[in-house]
PDB file of N, CA and C in Angstrom:
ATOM      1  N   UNK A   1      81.210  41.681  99.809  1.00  0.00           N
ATOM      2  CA  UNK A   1      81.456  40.469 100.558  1.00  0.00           C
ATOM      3  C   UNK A   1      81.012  40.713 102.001  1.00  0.00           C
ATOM      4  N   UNK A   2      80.308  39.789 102.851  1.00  0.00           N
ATOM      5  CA  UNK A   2      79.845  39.578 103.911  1.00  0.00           C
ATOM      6  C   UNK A   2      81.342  39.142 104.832  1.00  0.00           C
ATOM      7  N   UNK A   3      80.975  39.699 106.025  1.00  0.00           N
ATOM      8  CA  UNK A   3      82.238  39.466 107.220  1.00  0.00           C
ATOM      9  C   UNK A   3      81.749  37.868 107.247  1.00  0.00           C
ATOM     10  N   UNK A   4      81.032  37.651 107.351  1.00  0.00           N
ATOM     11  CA  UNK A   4      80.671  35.768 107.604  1.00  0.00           C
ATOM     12  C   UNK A   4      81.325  34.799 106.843  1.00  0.00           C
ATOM     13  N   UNK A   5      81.819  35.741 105.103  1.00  0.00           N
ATOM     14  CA  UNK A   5      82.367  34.597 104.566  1.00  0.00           C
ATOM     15  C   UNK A   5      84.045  34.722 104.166  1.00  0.00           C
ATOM     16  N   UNK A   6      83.993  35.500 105.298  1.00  0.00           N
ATOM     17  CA  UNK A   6      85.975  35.544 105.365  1.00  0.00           C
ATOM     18  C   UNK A   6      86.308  34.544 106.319  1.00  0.00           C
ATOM     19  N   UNK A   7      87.406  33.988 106.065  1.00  0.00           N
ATOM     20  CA  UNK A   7      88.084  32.726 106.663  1.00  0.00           C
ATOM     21  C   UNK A   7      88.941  32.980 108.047  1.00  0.00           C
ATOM     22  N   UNK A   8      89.525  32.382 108.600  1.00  0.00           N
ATOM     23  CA  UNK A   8      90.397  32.426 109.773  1.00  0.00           C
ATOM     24  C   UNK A   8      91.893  32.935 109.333  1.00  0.00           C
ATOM     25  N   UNK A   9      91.977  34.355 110.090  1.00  0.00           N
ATOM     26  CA  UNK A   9      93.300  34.880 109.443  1.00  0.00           C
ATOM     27  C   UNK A   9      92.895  36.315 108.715  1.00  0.00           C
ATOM     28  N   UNK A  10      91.823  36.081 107.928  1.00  0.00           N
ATOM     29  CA  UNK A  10      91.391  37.378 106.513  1.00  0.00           C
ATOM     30  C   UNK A  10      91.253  38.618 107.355  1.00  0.00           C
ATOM     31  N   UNK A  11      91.644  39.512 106.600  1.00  0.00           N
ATOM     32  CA  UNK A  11      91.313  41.117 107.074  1.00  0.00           C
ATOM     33  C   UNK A  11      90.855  41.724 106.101  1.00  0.00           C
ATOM     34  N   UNK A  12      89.961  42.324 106.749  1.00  0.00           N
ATOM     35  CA  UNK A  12      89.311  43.401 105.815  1.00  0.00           C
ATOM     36  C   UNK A  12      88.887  44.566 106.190  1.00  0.00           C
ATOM     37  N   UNK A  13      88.138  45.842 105.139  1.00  0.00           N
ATOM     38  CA  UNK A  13      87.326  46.743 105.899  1.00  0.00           C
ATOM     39  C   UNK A  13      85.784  46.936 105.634  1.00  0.00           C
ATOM     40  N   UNK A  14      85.310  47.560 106.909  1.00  0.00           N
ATOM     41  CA  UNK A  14      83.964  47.961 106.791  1.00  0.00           C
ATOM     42  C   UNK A  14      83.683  48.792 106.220  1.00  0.00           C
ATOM     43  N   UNK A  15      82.849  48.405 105.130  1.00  0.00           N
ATOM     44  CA  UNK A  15      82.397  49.357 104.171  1.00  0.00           C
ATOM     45  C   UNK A  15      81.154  49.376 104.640  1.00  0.00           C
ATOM     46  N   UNK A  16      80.068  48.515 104.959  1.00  0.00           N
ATOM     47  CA  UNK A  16      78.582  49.462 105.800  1.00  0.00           C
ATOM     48  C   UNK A  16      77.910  48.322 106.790  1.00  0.00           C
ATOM     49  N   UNK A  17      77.138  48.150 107.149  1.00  0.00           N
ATOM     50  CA  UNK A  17      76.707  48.195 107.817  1.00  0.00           C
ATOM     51  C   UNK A  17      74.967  47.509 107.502  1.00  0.00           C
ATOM     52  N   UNK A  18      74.516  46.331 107.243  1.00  0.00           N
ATOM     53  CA  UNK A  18      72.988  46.856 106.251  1.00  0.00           C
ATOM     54  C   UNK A  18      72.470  45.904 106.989  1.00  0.00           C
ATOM     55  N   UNK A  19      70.859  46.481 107.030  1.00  0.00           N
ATOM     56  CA  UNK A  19      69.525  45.198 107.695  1.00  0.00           C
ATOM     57  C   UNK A  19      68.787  45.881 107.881  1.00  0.00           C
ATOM     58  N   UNK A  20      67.611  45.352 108.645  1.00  0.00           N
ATOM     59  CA  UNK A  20      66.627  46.401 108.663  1.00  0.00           C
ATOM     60  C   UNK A  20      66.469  46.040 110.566  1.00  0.00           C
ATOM     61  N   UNK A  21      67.184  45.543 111.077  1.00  0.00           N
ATOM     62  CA  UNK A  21      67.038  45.294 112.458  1.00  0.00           C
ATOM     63  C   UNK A  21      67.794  46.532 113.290  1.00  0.00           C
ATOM     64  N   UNK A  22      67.372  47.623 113.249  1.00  0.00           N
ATOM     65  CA  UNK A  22      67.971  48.734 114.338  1.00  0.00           C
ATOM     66  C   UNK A  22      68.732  48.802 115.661  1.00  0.00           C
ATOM     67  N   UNK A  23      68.263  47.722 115.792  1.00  0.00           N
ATOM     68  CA  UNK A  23      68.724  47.372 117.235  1.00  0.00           C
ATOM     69  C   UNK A  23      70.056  46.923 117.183  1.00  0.00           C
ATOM     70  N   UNK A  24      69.786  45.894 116.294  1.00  0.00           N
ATOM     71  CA  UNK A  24      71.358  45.336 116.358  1.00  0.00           C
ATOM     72  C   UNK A  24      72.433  46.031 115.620  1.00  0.00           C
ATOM     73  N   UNK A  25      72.034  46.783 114.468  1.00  0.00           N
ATOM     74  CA  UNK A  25      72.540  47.864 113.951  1.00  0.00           C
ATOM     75  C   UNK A  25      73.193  48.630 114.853  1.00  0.00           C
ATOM     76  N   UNK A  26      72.801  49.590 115.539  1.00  0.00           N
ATOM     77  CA  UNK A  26      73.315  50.069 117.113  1.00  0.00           C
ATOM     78  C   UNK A  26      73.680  49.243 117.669  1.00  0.00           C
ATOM     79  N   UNK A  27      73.612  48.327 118.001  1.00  0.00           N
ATOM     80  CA  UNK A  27      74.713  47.677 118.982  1.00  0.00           C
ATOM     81  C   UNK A  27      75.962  46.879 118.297  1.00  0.00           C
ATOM     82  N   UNK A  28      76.046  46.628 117.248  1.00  0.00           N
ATOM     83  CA  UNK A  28      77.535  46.747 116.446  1.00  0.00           C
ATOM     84  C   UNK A  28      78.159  48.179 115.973  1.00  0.00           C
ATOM     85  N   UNK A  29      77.762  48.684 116.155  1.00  0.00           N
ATOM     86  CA  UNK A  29      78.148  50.445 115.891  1.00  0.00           C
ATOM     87  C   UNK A  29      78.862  50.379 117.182  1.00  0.00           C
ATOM     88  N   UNK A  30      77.846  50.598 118.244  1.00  0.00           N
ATOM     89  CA  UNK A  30      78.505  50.711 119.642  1.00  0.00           C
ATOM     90  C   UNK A  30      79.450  49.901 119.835  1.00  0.00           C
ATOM     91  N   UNK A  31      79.996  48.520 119.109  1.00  0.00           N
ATOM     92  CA  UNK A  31      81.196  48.014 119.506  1.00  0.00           C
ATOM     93  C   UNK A  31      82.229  48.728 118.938  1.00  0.00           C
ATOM     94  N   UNK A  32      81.930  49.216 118.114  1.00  0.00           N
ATOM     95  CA  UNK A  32      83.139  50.127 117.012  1.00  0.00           C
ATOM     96  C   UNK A  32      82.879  49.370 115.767  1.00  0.00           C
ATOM     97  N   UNK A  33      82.074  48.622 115.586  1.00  0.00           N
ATOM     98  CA  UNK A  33      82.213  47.848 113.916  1.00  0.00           C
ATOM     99  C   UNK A  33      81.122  49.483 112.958  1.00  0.00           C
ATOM    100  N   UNK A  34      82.025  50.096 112.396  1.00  0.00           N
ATOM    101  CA  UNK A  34      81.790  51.338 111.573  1.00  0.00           C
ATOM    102  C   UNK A  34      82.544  51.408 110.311  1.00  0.00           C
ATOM    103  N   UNK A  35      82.206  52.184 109.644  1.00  0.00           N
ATOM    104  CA  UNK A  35      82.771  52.297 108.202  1.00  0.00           C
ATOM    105  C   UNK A  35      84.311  52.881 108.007  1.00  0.00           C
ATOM    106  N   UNK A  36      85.282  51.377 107.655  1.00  0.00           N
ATOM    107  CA  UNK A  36      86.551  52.026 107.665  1.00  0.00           C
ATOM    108  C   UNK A  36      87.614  51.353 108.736  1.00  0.00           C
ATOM    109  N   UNK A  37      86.750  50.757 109.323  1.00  0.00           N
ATOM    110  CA  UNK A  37      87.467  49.841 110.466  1.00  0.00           C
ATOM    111  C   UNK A  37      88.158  48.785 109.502  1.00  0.00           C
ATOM    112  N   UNK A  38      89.087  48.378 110.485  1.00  0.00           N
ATOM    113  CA  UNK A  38      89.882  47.201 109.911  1.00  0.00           C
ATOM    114  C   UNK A  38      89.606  46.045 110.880  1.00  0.00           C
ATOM    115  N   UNK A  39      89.054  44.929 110.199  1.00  0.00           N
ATOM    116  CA  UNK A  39      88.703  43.362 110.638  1.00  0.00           C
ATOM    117  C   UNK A  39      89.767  42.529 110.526  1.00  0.00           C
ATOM    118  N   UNK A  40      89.861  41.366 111.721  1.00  0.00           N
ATOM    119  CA  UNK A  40      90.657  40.296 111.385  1.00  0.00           C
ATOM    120  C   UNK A  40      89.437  38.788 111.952  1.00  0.00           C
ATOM    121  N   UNK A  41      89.573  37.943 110.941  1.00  0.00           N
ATOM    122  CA  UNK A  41      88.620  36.872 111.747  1.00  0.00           C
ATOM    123  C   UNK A  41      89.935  35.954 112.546  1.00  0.00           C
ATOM    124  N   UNK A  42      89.570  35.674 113.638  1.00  0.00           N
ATOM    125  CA  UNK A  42      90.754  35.145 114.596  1.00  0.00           C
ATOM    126  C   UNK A  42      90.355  33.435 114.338  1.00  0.00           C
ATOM    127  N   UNK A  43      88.627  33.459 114.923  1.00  0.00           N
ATOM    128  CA  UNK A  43      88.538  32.091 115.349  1.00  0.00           C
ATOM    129  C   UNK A  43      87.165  31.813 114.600  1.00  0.00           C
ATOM    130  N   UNK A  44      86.601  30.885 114.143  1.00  0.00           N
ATOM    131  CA  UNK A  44      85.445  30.148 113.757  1.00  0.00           C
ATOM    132  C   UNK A  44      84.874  29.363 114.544  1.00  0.00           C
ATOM    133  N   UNK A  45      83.589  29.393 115.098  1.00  0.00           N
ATOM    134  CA  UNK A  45      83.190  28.263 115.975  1.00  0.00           C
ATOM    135  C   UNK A  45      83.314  26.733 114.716  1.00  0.00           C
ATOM    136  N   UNK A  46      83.126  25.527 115.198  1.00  0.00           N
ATOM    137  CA  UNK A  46      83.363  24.630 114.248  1.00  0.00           C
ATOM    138  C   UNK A  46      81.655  24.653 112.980  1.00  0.00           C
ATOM    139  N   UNK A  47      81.044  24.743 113.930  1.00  0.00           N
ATOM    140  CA  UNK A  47      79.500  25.071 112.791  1.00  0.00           C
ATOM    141  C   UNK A  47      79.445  26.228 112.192  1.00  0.00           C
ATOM    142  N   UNK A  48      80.329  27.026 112.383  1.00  0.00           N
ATOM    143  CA  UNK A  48      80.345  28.382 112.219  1.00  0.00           C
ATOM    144  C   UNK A  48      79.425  29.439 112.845  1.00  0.00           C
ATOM    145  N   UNK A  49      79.238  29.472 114.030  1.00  0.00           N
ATOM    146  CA  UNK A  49      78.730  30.438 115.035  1.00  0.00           C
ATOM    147  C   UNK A  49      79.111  29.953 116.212  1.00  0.00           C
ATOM    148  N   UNK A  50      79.574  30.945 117.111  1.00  0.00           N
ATOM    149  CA  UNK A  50      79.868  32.382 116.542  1.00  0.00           C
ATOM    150  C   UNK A  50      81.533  32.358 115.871  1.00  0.00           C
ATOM    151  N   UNK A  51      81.803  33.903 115.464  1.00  0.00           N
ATOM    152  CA  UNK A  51      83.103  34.381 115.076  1.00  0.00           C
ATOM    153  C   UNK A  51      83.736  34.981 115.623  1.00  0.00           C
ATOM    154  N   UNK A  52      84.479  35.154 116.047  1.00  0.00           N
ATOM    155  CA  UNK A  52      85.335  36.016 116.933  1.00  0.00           C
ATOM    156  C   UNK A  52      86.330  37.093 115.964  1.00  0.00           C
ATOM    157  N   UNK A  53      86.167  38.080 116.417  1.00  0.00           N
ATOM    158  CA  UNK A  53      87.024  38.894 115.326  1.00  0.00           C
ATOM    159  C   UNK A  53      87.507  40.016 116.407  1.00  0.00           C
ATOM    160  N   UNK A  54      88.904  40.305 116.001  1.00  0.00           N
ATOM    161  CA  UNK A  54      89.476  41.756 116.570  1.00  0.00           C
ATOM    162  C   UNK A  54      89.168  42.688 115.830  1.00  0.00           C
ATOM    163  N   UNK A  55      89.105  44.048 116.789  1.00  0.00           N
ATOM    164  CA  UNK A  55      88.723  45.114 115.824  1.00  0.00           C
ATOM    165  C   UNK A  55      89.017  46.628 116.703  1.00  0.00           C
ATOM    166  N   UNK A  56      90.058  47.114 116.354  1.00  0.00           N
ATOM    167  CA  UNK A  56      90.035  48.217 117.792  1.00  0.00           C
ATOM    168  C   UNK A  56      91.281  48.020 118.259  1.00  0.00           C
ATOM    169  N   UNK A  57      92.202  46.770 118.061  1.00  0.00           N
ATOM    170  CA  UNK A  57      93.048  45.906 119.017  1.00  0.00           C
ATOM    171  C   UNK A  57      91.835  45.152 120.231  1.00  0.00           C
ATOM    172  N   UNK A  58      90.414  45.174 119.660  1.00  0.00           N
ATOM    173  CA  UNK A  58      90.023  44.457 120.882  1.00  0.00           C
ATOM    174  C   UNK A  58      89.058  43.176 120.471  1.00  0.00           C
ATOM    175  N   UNK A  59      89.185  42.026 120.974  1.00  0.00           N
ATOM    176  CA  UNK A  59      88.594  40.589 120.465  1.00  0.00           C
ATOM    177  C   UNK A  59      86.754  40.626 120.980  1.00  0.00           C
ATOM    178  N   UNK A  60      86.028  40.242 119.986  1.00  0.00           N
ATOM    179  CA  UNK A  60      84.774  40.314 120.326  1.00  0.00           C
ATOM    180  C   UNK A  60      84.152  39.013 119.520  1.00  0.00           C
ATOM    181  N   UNK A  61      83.273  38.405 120.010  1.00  0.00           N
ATOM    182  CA  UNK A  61      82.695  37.523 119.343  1.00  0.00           C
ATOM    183  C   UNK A  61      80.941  37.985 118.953  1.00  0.00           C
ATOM    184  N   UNK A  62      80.872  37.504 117.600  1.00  0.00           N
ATOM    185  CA  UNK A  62      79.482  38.177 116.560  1.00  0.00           C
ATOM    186  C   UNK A  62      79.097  36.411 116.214  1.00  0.00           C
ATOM    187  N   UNK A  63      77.815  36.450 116.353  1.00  0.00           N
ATOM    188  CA  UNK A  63      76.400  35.777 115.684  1.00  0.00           C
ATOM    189  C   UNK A  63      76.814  35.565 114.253  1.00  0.00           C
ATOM    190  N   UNK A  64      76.611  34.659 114.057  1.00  0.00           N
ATOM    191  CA  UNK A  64      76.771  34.727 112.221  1.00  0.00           C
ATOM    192  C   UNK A  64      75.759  35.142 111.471  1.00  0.00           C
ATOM    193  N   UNK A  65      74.345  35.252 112.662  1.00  0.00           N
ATOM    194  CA  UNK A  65      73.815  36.512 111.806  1.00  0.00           C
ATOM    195  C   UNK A  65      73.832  38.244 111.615  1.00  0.00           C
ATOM    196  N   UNK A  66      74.684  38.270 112.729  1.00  0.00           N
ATOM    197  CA  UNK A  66      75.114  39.556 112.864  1.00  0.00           C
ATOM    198  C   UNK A  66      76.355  39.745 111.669  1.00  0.00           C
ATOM    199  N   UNK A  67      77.339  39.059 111.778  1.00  0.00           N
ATOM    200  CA  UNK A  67      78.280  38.909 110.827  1.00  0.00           C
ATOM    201  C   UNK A  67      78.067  38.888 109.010  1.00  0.00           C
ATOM    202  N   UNK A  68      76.841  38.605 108.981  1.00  0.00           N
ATOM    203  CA  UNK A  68      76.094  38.659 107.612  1.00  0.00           C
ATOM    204  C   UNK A  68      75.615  39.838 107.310  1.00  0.00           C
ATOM    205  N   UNK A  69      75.474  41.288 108.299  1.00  0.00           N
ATOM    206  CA  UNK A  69      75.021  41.997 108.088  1.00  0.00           C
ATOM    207  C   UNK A  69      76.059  43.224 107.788  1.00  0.00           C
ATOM    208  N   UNK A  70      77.639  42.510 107.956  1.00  0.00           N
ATOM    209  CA  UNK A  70      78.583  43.255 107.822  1.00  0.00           C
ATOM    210  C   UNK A  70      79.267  43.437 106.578  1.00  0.00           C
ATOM    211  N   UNK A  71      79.151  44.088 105.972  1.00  0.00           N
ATOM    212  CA  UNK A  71      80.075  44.314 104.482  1.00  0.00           C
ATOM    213  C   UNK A  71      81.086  44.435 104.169  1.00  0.00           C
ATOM    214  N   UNK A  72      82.133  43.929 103.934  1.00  0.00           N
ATOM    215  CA  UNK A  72      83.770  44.155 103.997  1.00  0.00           C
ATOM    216  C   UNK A  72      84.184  43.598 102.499  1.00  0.00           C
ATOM    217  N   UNK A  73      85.655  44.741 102.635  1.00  0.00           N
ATOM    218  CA  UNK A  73      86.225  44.757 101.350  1.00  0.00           C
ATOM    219  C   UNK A  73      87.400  44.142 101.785  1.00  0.00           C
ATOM    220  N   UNK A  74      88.028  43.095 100.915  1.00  0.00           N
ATOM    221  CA  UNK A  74      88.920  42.208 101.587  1.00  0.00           C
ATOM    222  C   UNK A  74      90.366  43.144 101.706  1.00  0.00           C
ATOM    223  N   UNK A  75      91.479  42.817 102.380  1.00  0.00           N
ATOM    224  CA  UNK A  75      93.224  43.572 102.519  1.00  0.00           C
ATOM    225  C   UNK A  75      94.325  42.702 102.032  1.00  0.00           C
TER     226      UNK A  75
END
């Protein structure tokens, strides 16, 4: 399951990480989104971009194409 298609409220964990865009790869790493983390989706924009999710105890908002590239196992 993709972090994009969890709802407002859902938690889950990161199981990987996948794309072929490096860049952005590293720069969700560098937020702490890594394998094993625990997700909460807080807020939904109304079109659905962006998402806001805690992660760390800390609130960050992700691209819903970034969020598609995230793999999570639901809690």
């Amino acid at each position: 399951m993709k972090l994009s298609e969890l709802k407002v409220g859902e938690e889950a964990v990161v199981k990987a990480v996948v794309g072929e865009n490096k860049t952005i790869k590293r720069k969700l790493r560098d937020m702490g989104i890594i394998k094993g983390e625990k997700i909460k989706v807080e807020k939904i924009a109304p079109l659905g971009d962006p998402i806001e999710i805690t992660i760390k105890g800390y609130k960050l908002s992700l691209r819903k194409n970034e969020a598609q590239m995230i793999e999570v196992e639901g809690i």
